[in-house]
C-alpha atoms as a PDB file:
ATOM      1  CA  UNK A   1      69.158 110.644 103.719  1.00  0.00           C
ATOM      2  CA  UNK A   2      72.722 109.719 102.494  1.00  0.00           C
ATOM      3  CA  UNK A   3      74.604 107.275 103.679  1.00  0.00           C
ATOM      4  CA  UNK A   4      78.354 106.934 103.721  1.00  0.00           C
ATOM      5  CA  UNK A   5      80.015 103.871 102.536  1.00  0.00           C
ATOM      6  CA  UNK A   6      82.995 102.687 104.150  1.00  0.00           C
ATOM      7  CA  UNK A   7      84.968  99.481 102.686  1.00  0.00           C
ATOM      8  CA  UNK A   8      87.402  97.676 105.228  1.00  0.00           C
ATOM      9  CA  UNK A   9      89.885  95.364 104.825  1.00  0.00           C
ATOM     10  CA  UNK A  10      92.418  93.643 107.126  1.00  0.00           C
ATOM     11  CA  UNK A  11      95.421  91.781 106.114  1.00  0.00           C
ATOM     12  CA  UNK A  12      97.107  89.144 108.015  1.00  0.00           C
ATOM     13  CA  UNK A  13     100.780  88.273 106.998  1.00  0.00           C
ATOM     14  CA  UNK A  14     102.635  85.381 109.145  1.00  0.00           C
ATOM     15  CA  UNK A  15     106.128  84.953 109.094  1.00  0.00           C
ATOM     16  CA  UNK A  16     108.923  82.060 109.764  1.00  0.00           C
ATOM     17  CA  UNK A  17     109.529  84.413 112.968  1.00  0.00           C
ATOM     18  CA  UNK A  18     109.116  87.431 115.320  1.00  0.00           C
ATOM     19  CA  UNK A  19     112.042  88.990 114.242  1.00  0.00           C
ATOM     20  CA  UNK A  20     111.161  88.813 110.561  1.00  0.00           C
ATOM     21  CA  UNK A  21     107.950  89.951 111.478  1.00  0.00           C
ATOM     22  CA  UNK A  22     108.890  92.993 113.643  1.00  0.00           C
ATOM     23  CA  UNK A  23     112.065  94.025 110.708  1.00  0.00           C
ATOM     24  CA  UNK A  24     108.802  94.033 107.842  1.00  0.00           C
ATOM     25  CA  UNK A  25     106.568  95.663 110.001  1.00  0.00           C
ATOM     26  CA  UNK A  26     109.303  98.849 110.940  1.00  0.00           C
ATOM     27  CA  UNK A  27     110.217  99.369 107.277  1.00  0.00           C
ATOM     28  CA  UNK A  28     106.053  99.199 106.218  1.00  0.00           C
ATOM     29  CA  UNK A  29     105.502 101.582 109.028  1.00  0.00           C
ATOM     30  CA  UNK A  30     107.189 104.712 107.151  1.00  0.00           C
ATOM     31  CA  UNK A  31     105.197 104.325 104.319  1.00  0.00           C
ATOM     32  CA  UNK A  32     101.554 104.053 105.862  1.00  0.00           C
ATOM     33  CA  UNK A  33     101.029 107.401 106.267  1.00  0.00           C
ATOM     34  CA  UNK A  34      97.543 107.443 107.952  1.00  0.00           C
ATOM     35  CA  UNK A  35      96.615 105.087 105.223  1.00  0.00           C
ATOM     36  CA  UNK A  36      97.041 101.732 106.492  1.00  0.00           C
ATOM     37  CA  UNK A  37      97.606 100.944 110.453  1.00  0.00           C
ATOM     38  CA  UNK A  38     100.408  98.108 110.322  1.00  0.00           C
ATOM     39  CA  UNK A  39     100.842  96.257 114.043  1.00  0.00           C
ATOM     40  CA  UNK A  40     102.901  93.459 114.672  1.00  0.00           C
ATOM     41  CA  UNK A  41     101.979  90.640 116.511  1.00  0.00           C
ATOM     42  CA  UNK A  42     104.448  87.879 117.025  1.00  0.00           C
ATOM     43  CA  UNK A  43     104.903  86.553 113.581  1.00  0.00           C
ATOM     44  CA  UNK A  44     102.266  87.618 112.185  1.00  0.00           C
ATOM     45  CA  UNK A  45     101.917  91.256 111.300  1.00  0.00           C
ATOM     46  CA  UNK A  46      98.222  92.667 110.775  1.00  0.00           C
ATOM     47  CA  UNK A  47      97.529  95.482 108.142  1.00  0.00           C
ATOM     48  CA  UNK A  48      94.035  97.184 108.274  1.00  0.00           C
ATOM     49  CA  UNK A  49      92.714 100.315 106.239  1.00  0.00           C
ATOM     50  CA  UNK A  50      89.729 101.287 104.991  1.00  0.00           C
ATOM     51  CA  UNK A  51      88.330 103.686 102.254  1.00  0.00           C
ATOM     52  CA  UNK A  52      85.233 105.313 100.717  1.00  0.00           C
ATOM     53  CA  UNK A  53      85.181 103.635  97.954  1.00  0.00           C
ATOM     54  CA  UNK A  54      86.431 100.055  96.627  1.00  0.00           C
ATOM     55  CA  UNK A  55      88.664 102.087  93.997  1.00  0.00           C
ATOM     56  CA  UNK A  56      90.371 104.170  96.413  1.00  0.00           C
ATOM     57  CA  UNK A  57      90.664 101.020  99.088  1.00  0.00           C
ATOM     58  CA  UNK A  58      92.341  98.957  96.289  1.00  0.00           C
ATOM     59  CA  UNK A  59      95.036 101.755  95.269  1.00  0.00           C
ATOM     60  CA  UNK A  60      95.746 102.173  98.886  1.00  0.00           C
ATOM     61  CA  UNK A  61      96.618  97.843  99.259  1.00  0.00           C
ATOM     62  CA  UNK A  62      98.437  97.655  95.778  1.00  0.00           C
ATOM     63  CA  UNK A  63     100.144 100.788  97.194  1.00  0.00           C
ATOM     64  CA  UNK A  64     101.144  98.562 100.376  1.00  0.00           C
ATOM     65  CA  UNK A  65     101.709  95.080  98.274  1.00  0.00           C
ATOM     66  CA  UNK A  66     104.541  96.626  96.393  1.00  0.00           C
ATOM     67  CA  UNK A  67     106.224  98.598  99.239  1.00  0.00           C
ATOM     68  CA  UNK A  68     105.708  94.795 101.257  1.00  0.00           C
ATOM     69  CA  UNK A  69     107.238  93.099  98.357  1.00  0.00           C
ATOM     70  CA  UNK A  70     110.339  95.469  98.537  1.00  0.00           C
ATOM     71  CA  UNK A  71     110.527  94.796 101.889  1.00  0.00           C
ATOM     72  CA  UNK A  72     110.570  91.296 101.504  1.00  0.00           C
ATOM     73  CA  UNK A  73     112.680  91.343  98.926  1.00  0.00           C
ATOM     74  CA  UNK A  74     115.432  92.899 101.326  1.00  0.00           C
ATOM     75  CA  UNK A  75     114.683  91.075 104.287  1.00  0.00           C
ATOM     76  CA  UNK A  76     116.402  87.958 101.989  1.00  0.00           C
ATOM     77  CA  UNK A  77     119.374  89.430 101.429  1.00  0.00           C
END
């Protein structure tokens, strides 16, 4: 018998408002691809993915931490 692991993990980021929320949320939503589901939710926008392994689940936030950053980075300017 084998049994699959599968590691989760949801992130919850809150904003100072919707708007802010819903401009970070469009520009993380082109670089998901199938990876991580991004939804916003007033000012908080939720990120959840999930992996078979705690290697490949790590890569996959880092992955979405520095796109987020950029993001952020440009939503000050």
């Amino acid at each position: 018998m084998t049994t699959e692991l599968v590691v989760k993990c949801s992130m919850f980021l809150e904003y100072d408002s919707v708007e802010e929320a819903q401009k970070i949320a469009a520009s993380l939503e082109a670089d998901n691809e199938g990876f991580i589901e991004t939804r916003q939710m007033g000012s908080v926008v939720k990120a959840s993915t999930h992996a078979e392994s705690l290697k490949s689940l790590l890569h996959t936030i880092n992955d979405y931490m520095a796109c987020l950053s950029t993001a952020e980075e440009l939503l000050k300017k």
